[in-house]
C-alpha atoms as a PDB file:
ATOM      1  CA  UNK A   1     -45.827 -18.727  41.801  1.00  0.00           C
ATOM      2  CA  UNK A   2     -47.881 -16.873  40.032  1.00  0.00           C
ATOM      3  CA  UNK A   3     -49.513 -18.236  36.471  1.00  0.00           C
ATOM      4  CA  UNK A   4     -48.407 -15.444  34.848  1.00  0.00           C
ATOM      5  CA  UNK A   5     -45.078 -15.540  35.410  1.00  0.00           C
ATOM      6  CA  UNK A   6     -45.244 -19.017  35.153  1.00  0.00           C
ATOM      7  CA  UNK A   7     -46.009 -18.641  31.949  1.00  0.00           C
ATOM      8  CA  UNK A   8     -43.559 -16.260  30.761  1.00  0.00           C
ATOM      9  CA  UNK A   9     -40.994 -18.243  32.212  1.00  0.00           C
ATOM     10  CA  UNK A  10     -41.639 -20.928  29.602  1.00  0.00           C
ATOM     11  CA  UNK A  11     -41.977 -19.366  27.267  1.00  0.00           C
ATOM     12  CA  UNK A  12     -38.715 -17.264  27.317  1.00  0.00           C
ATOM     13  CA  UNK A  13     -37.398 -20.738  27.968  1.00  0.00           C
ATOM     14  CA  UNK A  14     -39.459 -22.403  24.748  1.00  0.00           C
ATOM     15  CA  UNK A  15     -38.249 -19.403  22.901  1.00  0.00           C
ATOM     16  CA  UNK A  16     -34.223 -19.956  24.163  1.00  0.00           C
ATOM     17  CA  UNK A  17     -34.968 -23.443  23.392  1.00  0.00           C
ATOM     18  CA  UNK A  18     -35.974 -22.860  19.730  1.00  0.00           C
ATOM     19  CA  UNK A  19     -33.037 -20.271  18.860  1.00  0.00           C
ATOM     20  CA  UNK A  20     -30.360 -23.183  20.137  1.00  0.00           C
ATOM     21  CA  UNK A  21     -31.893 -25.434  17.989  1.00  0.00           C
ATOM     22  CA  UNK A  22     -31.735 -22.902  14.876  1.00  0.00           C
ATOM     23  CA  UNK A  23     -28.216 -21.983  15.975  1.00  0.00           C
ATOM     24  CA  UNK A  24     -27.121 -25.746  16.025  1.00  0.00           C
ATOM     25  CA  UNK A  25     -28.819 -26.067  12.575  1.00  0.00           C
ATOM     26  CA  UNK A  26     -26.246 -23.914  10.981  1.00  0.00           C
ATOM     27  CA  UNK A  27     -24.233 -24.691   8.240  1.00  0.00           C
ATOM     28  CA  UNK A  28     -20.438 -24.905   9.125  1.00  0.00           C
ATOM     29  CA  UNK A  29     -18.457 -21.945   9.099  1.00  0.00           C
ATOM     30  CA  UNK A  30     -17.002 -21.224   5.874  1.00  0.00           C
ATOM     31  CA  UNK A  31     -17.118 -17.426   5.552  1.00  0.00           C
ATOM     32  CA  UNK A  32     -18.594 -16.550   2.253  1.00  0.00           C
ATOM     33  CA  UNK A  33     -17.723 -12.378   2.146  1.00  0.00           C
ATOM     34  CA  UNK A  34     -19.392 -12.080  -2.013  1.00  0.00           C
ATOM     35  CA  UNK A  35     -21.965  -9.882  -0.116  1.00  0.00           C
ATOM     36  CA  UNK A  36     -19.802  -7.627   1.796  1.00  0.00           C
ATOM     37  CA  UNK A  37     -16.957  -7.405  -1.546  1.00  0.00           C
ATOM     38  CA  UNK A  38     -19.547  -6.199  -3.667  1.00  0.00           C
ATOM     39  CA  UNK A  39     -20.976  -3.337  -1.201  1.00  0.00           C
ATOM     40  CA  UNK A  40     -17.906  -2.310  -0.464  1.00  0.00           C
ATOM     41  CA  UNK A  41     -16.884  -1.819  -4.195  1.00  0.00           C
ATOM     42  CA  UNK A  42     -20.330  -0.068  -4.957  1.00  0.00           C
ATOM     43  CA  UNK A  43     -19.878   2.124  -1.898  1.00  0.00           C
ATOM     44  CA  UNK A  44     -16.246   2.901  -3.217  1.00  0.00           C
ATOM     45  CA  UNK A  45     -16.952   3.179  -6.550  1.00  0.00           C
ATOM     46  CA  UNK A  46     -20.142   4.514  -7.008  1.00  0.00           C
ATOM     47  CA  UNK A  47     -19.204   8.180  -6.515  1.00  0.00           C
ATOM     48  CA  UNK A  48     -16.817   8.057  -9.063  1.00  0.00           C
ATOM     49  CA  UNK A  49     -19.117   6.669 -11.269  1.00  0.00           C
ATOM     50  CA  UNK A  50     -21.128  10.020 -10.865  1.00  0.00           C
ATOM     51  CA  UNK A  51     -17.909  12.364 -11.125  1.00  0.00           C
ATOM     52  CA  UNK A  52     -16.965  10.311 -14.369  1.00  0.00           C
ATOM     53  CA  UNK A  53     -20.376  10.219 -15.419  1.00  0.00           C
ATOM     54  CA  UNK A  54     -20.541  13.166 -18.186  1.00  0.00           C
ATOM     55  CA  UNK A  55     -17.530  11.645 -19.562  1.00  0.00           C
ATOM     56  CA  UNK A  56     -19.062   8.134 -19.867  1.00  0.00           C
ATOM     57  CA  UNK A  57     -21.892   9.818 -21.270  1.00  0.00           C
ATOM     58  CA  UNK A  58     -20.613  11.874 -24.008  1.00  0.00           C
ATOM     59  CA  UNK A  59     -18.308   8.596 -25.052  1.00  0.00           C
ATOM     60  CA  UNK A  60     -21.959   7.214 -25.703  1.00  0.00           C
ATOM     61  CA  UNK A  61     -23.455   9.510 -27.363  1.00  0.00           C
ATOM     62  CA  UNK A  62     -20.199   9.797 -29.888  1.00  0.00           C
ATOM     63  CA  UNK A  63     -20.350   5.419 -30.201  1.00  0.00           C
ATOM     64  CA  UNK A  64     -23.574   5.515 -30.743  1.00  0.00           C
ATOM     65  CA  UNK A  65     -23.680   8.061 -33.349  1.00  0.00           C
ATOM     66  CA  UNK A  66     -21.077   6.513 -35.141  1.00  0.00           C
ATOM     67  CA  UNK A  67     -23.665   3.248 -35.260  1.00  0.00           C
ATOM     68  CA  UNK A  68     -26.771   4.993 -36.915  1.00  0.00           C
ATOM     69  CA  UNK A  69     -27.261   6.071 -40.478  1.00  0.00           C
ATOM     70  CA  UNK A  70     -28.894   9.658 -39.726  1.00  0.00           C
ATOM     71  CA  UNK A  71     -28.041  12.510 -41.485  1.00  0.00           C
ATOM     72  CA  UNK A  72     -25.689  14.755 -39.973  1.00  0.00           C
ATOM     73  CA  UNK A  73     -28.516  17.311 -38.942  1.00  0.00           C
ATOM     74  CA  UNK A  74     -29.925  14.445 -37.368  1.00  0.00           C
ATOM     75  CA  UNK A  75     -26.648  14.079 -35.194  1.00  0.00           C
ATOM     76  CA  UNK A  76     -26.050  17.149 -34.652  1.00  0.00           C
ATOM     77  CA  UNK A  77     -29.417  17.781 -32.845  1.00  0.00           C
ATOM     78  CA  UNK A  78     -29.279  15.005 -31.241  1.00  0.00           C
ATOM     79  CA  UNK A  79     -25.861  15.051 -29.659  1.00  0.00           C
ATOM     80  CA  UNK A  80     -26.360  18.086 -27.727  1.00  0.00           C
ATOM     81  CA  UNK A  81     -29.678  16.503 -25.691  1.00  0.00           C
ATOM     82  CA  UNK A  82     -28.184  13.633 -25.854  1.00  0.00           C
ATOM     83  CA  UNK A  83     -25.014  13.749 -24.015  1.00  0.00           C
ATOM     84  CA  UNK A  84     -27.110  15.828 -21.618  1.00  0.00           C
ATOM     85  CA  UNK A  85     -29.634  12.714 -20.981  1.00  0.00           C
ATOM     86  CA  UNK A  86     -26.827  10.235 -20.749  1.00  0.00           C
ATOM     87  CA  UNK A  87     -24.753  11.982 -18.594  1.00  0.00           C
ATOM     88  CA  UNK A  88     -27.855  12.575 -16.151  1.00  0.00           C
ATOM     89  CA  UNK A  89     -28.321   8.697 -16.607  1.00  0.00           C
ATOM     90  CA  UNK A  90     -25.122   7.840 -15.715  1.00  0.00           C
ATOM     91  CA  UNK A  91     -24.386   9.909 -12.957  1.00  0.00           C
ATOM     92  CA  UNK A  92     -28.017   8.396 -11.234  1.00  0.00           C
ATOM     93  CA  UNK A  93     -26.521   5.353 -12.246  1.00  0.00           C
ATOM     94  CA  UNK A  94     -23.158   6.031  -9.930  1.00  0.00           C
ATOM     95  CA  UNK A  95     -26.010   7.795  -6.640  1.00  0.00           C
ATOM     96  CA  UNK A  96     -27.559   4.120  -6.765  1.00  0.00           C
ATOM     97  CA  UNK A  97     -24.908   1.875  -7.165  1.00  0.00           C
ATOM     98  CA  UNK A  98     -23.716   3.886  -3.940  1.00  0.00           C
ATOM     99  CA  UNK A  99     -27.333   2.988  -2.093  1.00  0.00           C
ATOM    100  CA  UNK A 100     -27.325  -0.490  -2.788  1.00  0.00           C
ATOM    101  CA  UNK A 101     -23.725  -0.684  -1.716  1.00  0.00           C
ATOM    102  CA  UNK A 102     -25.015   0.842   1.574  1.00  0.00           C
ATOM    103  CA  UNK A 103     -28.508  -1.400   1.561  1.00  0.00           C
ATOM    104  CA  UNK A 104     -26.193  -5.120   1.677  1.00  0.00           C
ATOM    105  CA  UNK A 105     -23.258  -3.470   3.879  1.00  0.00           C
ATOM    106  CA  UNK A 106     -25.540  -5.074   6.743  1.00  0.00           C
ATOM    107  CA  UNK A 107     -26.445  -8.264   5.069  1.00  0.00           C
ATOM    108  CA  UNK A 108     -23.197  -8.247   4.628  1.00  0.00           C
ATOM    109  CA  UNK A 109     -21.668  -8.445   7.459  1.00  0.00           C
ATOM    110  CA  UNK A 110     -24.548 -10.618   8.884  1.00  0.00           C
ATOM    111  CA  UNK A 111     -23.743 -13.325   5.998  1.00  0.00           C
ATOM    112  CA  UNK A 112     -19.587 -13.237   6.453  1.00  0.00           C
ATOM    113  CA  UNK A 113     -19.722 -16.637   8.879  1.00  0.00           C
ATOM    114  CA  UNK A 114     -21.963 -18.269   6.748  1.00  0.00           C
ATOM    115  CA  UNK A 115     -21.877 -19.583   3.717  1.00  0.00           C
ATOM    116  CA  UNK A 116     -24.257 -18.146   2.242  1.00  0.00           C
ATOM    117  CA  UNK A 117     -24.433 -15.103  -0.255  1.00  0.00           C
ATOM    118  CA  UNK A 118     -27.244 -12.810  -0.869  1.00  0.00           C
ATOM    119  CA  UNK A 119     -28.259 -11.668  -4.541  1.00  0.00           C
ATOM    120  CA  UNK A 120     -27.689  -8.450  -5.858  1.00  0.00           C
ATOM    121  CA  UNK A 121     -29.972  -5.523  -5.416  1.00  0.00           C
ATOM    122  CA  UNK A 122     -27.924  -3.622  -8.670  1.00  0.00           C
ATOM    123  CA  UNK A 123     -26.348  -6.314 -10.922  1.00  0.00           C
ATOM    124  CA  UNK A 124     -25.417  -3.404 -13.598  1.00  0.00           C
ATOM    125  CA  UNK A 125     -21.837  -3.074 -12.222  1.00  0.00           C
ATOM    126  CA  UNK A 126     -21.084  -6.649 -12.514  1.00  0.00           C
ATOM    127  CA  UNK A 127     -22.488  -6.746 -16.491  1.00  0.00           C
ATOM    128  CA  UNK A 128     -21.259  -3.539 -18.127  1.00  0.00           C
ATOM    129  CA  UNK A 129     -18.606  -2.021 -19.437  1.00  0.00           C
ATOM    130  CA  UNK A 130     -16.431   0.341 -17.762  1.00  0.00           C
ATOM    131  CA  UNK A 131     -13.923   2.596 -18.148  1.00  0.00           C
ATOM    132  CA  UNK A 132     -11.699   0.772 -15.764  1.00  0.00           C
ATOM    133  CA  UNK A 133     -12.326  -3.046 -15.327  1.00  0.00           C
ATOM    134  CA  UNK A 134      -9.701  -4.783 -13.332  1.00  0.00           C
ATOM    135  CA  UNK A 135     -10.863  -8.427 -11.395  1.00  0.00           C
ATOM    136  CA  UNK A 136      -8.394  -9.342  -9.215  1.00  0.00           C
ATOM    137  CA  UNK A 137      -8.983 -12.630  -6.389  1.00  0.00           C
ATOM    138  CA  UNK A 138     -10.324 -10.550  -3.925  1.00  0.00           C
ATOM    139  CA  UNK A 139     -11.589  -7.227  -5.730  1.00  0.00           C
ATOM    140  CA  UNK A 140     -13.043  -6.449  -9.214  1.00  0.00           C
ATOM    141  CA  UNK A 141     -12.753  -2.640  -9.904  1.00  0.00           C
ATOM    142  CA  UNK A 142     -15.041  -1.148 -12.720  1.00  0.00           C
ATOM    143  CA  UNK A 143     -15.374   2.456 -12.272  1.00  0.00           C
ATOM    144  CA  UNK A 144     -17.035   4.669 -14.852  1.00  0.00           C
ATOM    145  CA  UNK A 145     -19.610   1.992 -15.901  1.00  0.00           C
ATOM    146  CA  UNK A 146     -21.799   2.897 -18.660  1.00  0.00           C
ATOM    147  CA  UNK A 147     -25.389   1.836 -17.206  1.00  0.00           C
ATOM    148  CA  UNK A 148     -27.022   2.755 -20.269  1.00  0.00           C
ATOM    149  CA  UNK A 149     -25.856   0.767 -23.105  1.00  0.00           C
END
């Protein structure tokens, strides 16, 4: 036989060798599906965050003007800007909660026999306030979050 081939021959055989042993390694399966839950919401709920995002906007704008002691020449300049910023803010906010949901749909799925989780890439879902926040055992809803404040 040929030395080369020899040598390819163990190593594809070192190689199978060394992914049995990692695959033995494994923790016991206890499906852990955190990863895939949360890209599935973001991919779900993430465009609605942009469709709802003049409305969650211009509902900041009005809160915090209520919290500041300007004048009212003051707030009326700045409201008009300012629910245009927000709302430009918060439907960006909505385009890259969809991403991310996209980014860990494959870690996701890779992670669902093991018990691991993976962190997430966009946490602002999970820590704002929305319009609509529901948790329920195996979903938590929040659409219209307000990335901002």
């Amino acid at each position: 036989m040929n030395p080369l081939a020899r040598f390819r021959q163990s190593w594809l055989l070192t190689l199978a060798a060394a992914v049995l042993l990692l695959l033995s390694l494994a923790s016991p399966a206890s499906a852990s599906p955190e990863t895939i839950k949360r890209s599935a919401t973001n991919i779900l709920f993430g465009p609605l965050d942009f469709v709802l995002g003049p409305v969650v906007g211009a509902r900041s704008v009005y809160n915090n003007l209520q919290d500041i002691d300007d004048s009212t020449g003051v707030r009326i300049v700045f409201a008009v800007p300012g629910v245009a910023w927000n709302s430009a803010m918060q439907m960006s906010g909505g385009v890259l909660r969809t991403f991310t949901g996209l980014l860990e749909l494959i870690p996701g799925l890779i992670l669902i026999p093991f018990e691991a989780d993976m962190d997430p890439l966009f946490t602002m879902p999970e820590r704002q306030d929305a319009l609509i926040d529901e948790e329920y055992d195996w979903i938590a809803i929040k659409i219209g979050v307000n990335y901002i404040d």
